[in-house]
PDB file of N, CA and C in Angstrom:
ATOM      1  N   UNK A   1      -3.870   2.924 -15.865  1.00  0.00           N
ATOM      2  CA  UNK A   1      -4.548   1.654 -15.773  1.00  0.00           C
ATOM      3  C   UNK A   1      -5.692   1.643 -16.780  1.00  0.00           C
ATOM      4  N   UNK A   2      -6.048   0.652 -17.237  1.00  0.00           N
ATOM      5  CA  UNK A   2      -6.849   0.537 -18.339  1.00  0.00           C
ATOM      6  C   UNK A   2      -8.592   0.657 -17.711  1.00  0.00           C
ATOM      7  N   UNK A   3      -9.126   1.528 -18.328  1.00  0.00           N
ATOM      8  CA  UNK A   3     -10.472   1.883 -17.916  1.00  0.00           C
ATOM      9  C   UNK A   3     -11.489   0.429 -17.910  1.00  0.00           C
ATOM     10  N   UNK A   4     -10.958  -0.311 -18.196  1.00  0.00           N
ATOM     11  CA  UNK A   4     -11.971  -1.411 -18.268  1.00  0.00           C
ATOM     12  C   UNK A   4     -11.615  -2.528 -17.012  1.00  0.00           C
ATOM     13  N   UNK A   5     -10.439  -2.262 -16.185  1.00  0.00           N
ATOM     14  CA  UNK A   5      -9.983  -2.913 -15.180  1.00  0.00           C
ATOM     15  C   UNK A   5     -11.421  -3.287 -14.067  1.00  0.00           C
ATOM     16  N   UNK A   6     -11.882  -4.441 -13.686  1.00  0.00           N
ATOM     17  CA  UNK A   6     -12.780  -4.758 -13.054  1.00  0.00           C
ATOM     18  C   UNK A   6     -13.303  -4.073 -11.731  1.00  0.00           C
ATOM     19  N   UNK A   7     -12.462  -3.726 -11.137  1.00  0.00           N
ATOM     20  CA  UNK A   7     -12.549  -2.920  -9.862  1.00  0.00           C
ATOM     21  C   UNK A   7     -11.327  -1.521  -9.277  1.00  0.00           C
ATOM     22  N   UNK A   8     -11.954  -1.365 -10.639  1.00  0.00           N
ATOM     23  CA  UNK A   8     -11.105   0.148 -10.922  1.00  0.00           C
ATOM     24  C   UNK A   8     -11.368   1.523 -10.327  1.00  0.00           C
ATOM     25  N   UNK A   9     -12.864   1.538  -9.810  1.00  0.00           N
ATOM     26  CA  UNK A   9     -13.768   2.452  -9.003  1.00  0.00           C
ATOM     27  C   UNK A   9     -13.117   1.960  -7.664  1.00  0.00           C
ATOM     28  N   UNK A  10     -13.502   0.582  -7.392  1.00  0.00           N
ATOM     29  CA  UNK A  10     -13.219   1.028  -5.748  1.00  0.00           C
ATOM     30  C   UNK A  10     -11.281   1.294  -5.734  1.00  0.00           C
ATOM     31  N   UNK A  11     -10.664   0.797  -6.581  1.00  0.00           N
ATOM     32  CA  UNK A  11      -9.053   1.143  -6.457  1.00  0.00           C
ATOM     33  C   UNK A  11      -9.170   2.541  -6.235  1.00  0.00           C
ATOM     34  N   UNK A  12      -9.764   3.537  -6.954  1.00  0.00           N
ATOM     35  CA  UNK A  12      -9.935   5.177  -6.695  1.00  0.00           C
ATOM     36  C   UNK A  12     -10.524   5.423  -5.732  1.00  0.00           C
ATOM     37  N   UNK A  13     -11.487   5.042  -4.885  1.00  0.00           N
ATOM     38  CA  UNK A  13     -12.033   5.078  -3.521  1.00  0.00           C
ATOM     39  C   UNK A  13     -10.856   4.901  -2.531  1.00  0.00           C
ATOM     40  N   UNK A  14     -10.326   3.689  -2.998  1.00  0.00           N
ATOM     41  CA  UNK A  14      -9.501   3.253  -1.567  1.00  0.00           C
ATOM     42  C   UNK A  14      -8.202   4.113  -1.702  1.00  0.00           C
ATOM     43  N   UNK A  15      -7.562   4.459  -2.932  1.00  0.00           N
ATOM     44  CA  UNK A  15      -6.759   5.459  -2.613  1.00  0.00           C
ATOM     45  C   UNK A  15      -6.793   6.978  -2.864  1.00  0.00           C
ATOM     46  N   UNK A  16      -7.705   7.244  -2.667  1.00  0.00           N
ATOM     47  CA  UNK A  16      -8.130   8.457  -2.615  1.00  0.00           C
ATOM     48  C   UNK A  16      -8.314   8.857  -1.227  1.00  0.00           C
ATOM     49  N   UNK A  17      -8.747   8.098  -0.176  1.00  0.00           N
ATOM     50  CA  UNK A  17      -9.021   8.694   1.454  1.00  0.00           C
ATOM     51  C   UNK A  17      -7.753   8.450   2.248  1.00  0.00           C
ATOM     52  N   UNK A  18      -6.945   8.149   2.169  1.00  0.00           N
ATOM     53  CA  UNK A  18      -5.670   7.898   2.788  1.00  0.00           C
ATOM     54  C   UNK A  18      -4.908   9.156   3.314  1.00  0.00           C
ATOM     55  N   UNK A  19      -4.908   9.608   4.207  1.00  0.00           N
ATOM     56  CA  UNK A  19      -4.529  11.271   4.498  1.00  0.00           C
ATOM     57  C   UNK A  19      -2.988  10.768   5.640  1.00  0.00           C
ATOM     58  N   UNK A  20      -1.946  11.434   5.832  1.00  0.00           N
ATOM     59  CA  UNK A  20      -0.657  10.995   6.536  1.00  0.00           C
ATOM     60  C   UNK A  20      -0.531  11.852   7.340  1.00  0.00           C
ATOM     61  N   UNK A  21       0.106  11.958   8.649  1.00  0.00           N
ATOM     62  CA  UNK A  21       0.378  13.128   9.945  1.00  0.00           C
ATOM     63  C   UNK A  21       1.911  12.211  10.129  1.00  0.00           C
ATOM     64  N   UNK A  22       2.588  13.326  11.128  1.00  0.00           N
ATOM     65  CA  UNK A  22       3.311  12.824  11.762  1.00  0.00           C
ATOM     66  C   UNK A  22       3.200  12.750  13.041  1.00  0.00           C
ATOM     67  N   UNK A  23       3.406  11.499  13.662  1.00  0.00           N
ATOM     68  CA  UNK A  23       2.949  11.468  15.340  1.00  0.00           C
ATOM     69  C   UNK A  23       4.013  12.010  16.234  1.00  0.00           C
ATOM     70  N   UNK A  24       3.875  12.231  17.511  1.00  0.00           N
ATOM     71  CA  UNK A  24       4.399  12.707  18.183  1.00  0.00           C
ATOM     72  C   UNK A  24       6.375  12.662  18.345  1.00  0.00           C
ATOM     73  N   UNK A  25       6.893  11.118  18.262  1.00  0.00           N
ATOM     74  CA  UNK A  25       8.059  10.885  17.840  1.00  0.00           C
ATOM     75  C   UNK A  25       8.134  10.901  16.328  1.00  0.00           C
ATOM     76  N   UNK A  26       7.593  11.411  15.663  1.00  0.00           N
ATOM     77  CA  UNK A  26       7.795  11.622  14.093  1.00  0.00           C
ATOM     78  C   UNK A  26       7.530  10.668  13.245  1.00  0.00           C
ATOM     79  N   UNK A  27       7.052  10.025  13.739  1.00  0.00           N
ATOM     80  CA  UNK A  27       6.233   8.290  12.529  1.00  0.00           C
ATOM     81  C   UNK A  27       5.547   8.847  11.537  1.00  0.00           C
ATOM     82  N   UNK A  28       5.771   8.419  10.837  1.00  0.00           N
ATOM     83  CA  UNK A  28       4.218   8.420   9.736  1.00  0.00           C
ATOM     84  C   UNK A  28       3.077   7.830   9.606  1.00  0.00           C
ATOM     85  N   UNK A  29       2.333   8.316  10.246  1.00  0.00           N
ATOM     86  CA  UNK A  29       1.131   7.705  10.717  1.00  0.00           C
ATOM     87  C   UNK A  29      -0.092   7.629   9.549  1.00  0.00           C
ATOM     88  N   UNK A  30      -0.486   6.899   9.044  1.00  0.00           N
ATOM     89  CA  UNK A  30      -1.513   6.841   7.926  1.00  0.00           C
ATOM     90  C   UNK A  30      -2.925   6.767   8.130  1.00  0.00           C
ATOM     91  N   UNK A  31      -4.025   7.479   7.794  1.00  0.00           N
ATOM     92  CA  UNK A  31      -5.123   7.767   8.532  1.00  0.00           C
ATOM     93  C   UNK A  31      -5.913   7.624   7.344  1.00  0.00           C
ATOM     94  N   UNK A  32      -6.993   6.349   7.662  1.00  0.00           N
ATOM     95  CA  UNK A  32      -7.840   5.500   6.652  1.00  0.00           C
ATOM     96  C   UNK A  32      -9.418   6.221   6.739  1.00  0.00           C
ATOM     97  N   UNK A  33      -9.501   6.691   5.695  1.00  0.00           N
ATOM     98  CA  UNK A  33     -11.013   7.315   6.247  1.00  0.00           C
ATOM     99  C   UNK A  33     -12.258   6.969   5.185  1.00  0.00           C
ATOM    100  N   UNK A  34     -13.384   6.576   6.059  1.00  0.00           N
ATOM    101  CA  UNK A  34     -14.053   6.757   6.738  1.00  0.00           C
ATOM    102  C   UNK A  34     -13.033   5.725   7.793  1.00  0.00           C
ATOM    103  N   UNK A  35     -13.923   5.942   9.144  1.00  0.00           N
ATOM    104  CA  UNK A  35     -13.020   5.019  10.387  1.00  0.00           C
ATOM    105  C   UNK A  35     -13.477   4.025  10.411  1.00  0.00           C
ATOM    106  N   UNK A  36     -12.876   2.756  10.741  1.00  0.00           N
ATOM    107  CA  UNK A  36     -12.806   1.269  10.311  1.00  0.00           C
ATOM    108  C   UNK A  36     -12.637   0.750   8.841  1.00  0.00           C
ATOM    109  N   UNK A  37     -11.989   1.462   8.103  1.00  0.00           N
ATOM    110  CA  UNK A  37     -11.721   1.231   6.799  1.00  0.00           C
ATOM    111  C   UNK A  37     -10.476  -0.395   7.138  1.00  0.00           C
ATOM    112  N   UNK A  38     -11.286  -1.075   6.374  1.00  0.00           N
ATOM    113  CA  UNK A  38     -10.512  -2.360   6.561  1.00  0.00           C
ATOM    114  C   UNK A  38      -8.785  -2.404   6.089  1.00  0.00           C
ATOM    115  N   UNK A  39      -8.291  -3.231   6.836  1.00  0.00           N
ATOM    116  CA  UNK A  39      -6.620  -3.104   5.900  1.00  0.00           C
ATOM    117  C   UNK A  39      -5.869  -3.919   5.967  1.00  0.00           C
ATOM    118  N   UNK A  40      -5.678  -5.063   5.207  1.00  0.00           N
ATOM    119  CA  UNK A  40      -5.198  -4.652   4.299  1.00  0.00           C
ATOM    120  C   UNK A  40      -6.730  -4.660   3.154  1.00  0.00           C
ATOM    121  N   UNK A  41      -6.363  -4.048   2.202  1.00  0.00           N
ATOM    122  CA  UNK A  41      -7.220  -3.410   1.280  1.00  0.00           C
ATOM    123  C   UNK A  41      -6.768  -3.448  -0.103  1.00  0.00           C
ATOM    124  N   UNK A  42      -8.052  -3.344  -1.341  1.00  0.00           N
ATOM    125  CA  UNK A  42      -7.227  -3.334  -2.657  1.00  0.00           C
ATOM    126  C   UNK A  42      -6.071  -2.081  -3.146  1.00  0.00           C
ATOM    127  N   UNK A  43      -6.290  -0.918  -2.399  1.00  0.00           N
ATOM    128  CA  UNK A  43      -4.858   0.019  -2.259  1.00  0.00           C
ATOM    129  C   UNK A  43      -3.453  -1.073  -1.860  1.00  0.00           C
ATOM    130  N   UNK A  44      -4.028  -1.382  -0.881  1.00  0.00           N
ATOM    131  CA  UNK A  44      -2.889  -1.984  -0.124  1.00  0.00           C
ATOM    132  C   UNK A  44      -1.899  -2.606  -0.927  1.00  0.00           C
ATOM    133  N   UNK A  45      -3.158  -3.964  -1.901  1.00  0.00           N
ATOM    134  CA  UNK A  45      -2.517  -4.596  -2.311  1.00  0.00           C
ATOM    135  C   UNK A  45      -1.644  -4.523  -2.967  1.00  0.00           C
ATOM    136  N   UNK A  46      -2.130  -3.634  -4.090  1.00  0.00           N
ATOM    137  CA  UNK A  46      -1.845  -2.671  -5.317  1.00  0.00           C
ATOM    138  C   UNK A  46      -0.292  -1.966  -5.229  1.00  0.00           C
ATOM    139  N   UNK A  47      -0.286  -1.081  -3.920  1.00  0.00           N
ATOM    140  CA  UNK A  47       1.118  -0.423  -3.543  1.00  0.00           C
ATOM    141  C   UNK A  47       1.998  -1.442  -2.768  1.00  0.00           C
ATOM    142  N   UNK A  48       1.733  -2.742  -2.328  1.00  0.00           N
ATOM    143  CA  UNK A  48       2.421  -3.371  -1.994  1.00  0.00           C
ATOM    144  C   UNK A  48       3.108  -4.015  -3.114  1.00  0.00           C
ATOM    145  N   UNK A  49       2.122  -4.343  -4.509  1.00  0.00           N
ATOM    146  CA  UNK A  49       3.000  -5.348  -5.666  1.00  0.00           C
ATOM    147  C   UNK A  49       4.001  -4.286  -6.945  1.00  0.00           C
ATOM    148  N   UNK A  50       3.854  -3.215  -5.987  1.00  0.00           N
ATOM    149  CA  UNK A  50       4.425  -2.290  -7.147  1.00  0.00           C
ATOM    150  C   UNK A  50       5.594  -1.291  -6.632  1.00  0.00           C
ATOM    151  N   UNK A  51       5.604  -1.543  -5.246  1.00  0.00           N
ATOM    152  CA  UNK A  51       6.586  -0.773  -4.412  1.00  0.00           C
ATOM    153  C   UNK A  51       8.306  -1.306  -4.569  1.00  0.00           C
ATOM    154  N   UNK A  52       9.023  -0.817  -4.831  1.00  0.00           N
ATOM    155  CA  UNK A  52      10.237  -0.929  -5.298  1.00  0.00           C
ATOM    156  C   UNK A  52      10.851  -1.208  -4.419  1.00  0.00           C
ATOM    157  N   UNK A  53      11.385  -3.061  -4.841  1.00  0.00           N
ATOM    158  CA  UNK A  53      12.489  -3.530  -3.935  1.00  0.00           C
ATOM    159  C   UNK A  53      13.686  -3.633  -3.618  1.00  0.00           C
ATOM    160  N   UNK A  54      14.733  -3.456  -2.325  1.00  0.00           N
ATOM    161  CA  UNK A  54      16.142  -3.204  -2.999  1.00  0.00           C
ATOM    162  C   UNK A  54      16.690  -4.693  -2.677  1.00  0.00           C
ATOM    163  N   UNK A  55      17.404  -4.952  -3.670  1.00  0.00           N
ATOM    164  CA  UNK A  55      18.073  -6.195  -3.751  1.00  0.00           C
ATOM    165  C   UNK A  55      18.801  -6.482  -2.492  1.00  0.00           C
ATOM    166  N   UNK A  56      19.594  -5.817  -1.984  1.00  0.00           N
ATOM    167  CA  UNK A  56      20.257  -5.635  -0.835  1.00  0.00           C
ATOM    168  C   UNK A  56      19.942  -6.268   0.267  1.00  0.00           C
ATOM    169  N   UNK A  57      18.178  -5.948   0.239  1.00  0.00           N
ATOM    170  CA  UNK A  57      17.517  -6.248   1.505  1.00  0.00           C
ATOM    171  C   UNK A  57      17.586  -7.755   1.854  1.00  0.00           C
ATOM    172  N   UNK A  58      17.720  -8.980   1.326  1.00  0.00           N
ATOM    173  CA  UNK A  58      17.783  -9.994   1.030  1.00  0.00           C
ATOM    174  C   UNK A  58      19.224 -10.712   1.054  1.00  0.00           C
ATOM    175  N   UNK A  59      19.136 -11.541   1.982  1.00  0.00           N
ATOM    176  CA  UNK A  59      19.607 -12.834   1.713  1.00  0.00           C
ATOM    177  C   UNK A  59      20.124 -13.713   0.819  1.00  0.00           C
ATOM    178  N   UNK A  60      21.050 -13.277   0.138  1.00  0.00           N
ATOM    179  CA  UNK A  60      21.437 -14.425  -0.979  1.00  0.00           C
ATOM    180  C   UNK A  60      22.261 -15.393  -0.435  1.00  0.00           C
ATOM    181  N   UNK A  61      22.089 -15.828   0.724  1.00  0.00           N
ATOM    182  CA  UNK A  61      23.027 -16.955   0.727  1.00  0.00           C
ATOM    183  C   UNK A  61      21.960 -18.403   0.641  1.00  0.00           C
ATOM    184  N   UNK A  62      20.695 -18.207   0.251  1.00  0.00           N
ATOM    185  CA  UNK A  62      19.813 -19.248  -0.503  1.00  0.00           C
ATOM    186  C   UNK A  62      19.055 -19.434  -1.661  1.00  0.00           C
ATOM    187  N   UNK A  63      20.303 -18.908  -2.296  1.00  0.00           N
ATOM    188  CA  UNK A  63      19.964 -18.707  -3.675  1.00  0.00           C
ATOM    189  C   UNK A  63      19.784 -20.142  -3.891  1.00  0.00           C
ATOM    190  N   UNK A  64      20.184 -21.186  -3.810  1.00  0.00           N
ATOM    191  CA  UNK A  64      19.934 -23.002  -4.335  1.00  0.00           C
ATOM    192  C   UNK A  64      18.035 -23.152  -4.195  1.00  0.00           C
ATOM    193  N   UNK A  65      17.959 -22.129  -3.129  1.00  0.00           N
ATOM    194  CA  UNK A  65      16.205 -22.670  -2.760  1.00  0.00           C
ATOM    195  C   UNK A  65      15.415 -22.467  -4.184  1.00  0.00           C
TER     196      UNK A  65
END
């Protein structure tokens, strides 16, 4: 990412404390730290617009929309 990105510090804050366990039935449980770390968050956003989608998952029978 380009060093001059506006809020490029807190993007390294917010994904930098993110630590994972597995819970008791085996979930992946994601653990936001400090506690009350808000969420969704600019991590959030970030791995949400960049997370790889499978075509599959979707509905094409509205493709006209």
């Amino acid at each position: 990412m380009p060093s001059n990105l506006p809020l490029l510090r807190t993007l390294e804050k917010e994904l930098s404390q993110p630590t994972m366990v597995k819970d008791t039935r085996m979930r992946l449980v994601i653990d936001k730290q400090p506690e009350g770390t808000r969420s969704p968050n600019l991590a959030d956003a970030v791995v949400m617009a960049y997370w790889p989608v499978d075509e599959l998952a979707y509905d094409t029978s509205y493709d006209w929309v």
